[in-house]
C-alpha atoms as a PDB file:
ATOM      1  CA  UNK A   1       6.334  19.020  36.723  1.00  0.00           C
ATOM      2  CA  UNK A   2       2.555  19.000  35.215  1.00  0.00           C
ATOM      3  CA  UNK A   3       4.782  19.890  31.948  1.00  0.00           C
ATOM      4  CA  UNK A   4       7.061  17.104  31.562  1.00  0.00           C
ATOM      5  CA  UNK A   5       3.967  14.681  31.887  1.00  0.00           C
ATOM      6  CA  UNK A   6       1.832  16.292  29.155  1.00  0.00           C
ATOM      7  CA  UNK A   7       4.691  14.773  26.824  1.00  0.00           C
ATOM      8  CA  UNK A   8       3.298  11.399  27.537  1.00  0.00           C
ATOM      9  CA  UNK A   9      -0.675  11.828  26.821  1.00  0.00           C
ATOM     10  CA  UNK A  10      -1.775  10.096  23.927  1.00  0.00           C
ATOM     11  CA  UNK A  11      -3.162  13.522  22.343  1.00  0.00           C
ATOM     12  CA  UNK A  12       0.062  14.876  22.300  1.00  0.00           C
ATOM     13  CA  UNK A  13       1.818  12.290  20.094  1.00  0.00           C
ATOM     14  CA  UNK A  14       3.014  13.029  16.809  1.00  0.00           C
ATOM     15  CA  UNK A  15       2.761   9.147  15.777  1.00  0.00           C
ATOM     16  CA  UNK A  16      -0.676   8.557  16.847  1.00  0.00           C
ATOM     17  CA  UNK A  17      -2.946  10.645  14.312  1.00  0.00           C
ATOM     18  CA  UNK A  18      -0.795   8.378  11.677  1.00  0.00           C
ATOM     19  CA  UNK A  19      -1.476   5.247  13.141  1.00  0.00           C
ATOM     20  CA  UNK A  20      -5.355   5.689  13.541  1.00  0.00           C
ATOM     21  CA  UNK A  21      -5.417   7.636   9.975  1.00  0.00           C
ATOM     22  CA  UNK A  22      -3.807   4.356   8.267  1.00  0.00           C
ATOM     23  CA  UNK A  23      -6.083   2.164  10.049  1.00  0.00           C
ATOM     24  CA  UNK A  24      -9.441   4.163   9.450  1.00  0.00           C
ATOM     25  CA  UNK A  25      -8.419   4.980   5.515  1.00  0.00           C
ATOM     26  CA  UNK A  26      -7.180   1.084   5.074  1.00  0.00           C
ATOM     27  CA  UNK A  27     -11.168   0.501   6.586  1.00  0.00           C
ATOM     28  CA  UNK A  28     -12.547   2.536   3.985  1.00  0.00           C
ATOM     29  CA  UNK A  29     -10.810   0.431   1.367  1.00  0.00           C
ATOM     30  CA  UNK A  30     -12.029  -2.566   2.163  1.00  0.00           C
ATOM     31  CA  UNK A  31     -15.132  -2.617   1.151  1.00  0.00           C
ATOM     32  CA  UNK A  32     -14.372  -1.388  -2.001  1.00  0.00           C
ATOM     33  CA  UNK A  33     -11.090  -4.022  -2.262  1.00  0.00           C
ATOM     34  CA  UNK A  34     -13.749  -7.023  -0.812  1.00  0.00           C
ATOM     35  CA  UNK A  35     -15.204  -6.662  -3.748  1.00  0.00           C
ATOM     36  CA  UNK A  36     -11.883  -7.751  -6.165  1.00  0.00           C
ATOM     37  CA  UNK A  37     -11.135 -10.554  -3.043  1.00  0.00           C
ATOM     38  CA  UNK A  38      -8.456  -8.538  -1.825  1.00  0.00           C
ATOM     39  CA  UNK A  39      -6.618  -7.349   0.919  1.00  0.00           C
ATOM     40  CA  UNK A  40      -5.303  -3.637   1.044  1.00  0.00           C
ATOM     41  CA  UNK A  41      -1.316  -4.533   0.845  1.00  0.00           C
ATOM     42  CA  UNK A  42      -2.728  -6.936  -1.929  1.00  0.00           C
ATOM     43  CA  UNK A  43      -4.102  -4.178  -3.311  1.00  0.00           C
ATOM     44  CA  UNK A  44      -0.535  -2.287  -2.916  1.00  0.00           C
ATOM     45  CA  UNK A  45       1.721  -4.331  -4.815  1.00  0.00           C
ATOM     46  CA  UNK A  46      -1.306  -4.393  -7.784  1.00  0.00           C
ATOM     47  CA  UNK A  47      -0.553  -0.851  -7.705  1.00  0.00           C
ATOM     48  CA  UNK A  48       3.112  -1.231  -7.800  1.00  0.00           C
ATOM     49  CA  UNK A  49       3.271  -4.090 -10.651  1.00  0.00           C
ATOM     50  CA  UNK A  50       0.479  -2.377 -12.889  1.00  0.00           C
ATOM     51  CA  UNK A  51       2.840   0.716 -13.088  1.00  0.00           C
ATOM     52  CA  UNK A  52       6.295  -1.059 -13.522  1.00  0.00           C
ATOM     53  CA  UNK A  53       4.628  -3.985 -15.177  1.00  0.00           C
ATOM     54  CA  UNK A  54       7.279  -6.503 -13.163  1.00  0.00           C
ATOM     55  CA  UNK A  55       9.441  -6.226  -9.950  1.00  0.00           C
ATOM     56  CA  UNK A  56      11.904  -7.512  -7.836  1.00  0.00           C
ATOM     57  CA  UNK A  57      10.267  -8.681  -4.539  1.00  0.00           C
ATOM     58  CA  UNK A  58      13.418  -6.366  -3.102  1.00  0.00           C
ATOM     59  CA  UNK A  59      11.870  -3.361  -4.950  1.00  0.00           C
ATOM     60  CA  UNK A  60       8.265  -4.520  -3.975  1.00  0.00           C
ATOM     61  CA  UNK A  61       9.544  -4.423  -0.358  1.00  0.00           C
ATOM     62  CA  UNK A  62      11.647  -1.006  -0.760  1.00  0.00           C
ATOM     63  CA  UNK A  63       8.410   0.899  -2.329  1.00  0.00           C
ATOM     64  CA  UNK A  64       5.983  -0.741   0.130  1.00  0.00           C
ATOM     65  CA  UNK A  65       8.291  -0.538   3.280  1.00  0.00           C
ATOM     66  CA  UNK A  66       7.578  -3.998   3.896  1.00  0.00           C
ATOM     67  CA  UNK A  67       9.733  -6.895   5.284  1.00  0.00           C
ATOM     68  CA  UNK A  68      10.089  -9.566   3.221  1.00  0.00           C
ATOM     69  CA  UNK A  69       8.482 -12.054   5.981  1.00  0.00           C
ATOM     70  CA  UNK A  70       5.359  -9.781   5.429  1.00  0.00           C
ATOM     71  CA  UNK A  71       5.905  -9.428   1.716  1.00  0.00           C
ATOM     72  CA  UNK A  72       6.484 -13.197   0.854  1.00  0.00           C
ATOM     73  CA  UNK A  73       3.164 -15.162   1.907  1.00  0.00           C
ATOM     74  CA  UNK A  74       0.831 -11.756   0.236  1.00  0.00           C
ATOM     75  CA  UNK A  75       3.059 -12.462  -3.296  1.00  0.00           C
ATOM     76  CA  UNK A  76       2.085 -15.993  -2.007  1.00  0.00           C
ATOM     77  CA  UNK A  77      -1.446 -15.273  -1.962  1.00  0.00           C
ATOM     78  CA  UNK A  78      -1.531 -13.329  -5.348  1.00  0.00           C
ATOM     79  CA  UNK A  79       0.360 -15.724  -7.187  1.00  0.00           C
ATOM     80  CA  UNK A  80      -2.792 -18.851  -5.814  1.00  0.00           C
ATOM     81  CA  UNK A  81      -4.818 -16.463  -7.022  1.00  0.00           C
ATOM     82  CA  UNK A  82      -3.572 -15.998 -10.390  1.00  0.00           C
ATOM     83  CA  UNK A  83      -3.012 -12.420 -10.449  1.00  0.00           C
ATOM     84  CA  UNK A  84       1.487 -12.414 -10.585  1.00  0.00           C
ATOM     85  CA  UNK A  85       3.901 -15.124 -11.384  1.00  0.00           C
ATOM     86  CA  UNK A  86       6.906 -15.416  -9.406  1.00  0.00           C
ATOM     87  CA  UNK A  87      10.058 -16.319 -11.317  1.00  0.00           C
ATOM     88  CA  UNK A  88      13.675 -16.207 -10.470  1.00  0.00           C
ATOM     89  CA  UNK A  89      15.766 -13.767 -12.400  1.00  0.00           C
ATOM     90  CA  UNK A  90      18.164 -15.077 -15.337  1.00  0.00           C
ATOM     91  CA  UNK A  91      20.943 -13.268 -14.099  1.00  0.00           C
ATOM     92  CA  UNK A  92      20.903 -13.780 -10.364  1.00  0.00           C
ATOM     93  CA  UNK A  93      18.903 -16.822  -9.398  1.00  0.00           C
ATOM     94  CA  UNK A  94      18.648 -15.340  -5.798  1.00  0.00           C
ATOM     95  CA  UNK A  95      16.559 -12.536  -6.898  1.00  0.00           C
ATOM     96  CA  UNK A  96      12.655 -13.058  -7.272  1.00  0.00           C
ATOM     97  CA  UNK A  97      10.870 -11.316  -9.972  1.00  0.00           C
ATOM     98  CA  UNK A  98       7.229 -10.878  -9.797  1.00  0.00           C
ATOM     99  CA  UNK A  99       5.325  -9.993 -12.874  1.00  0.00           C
ATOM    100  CA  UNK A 100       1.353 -10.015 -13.582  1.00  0.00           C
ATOM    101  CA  UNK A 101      -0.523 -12.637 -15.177  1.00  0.00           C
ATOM    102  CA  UNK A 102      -3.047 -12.019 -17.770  1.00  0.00           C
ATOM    103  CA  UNK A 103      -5.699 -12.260 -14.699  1.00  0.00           C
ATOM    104  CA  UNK A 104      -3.773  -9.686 -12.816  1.00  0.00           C
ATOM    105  CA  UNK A 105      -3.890  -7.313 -15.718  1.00  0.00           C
ATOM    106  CA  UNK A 106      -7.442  -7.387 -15.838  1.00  0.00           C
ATOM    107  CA  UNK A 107      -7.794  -6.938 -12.308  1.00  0.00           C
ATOM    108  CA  UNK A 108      -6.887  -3.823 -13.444  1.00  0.00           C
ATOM    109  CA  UNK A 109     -10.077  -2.751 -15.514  1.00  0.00           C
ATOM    110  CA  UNK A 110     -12.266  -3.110 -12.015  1.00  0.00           C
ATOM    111  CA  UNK A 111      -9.990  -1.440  -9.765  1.00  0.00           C
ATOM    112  CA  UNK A 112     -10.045   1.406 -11.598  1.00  0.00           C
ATOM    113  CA  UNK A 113     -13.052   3.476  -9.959  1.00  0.00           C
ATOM    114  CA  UNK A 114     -11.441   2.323  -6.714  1.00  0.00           C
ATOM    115  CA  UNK A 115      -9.591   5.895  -6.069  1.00  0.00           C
ATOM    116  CA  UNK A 116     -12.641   7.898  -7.023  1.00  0.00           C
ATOM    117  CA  UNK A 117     -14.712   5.877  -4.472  1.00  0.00           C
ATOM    118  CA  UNK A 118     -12.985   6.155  -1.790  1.00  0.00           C
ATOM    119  CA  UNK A 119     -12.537  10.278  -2.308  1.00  0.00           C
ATOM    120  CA  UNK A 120     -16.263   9.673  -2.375  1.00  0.00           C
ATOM    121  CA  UNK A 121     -16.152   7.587   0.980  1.00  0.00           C
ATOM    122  CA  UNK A 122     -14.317  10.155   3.012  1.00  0.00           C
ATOM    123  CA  UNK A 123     -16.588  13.413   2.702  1.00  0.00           C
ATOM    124  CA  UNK A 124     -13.247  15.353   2.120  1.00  0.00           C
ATOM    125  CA  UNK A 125     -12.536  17.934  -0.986  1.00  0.00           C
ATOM    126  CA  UNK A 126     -10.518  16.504  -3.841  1.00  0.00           C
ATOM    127  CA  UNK A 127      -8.575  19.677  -3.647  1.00  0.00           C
ATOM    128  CA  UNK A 128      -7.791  19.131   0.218  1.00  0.00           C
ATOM    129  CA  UNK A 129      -6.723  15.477  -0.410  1.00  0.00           C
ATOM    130  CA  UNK A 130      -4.366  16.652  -2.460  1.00  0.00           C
ATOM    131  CA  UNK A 131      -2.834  19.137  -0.416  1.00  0.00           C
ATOM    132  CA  UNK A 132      -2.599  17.072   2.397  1.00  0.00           C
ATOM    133  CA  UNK A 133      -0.968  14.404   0.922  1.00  0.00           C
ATOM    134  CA  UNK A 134       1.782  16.918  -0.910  1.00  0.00           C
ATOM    135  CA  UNK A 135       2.210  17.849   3.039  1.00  0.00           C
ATOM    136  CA  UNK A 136       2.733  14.092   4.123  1.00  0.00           C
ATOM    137  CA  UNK A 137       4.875  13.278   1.334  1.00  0.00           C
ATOM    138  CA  UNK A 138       8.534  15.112   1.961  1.00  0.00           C
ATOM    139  CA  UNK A 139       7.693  13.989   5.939  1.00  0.00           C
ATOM    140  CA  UNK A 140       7.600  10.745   4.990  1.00  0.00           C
ATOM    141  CA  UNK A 141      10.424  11.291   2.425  1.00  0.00           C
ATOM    142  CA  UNK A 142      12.839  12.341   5.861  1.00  0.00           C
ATOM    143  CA  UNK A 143      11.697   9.909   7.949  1.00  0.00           C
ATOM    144  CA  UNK A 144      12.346   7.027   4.885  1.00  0.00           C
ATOM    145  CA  UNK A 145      16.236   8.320   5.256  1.00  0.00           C
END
């Protein structure tokens, strides 16, 4: 019976070592993102829009696997800020389009030694980084399905 119970204990859960890795990694960022007056899913869609230069805030939501009640007041946030304008789309009026500003584009320039830093932060080889996240990515992949 000992058995059956070990399922339960909090060392023996596959979600857990996700949940506190997220939370530690997102408190190594924010020092670094305190610095540009942002938050780390601030940070996120910056990442998202400086790639694809605009995006729906369906898209922003599908990449970021966030719900649009999250999503909304952070675009919110950026947009007071100066960093993306939010505009409805000229062939469906339904769908928001988010785009950077000028500001948000130069945003840009400082965030760029972000990534290095925070290799920096964790005390972890480059080279294991890497192989660790080419691990995590087809297992998040499956569970995204």
């Amino acid at each position: 019976m000992a058995d059956s119970d070990d399922v339960l204990k909090l060392e023996n859960q596959l979600c857990f070592p996700f949940y506190a890795v997220s939370r530690l990694i997102t408190r190594h960022y924010q020092p670094l993102l305190e610095k540009l007056n942002l938050t780390y899913p601030q940070y996120l869609v910056l990442l998202v829009l400086w790639e694809r230069q605009s995006s729906s805030v369906t898209e922003l939501s599908r990449i970021l696997l966030l719900n649009s009640n999250t999503l909304t007041p952070l675009l919110k946030r950026l947009a007071a800020q100066g960093y993306i304008e939010r505009t409805r789309s000229d062939e469906d009026e339904r769908r928001v389009m988010i785009s950077l500003t000028e500001r948000g584009w130069n945003l840009r320039k400082e965030a760029l030694g972000i990534p290095e830093k925070l290799v920096a932060s964790l005390e972890y080889s480059e080279e294991d980084l890497i192989a660790l996240k080419k691990l995590i990515d087809p297992f998040l992949e499956a569970l995204k399905k």
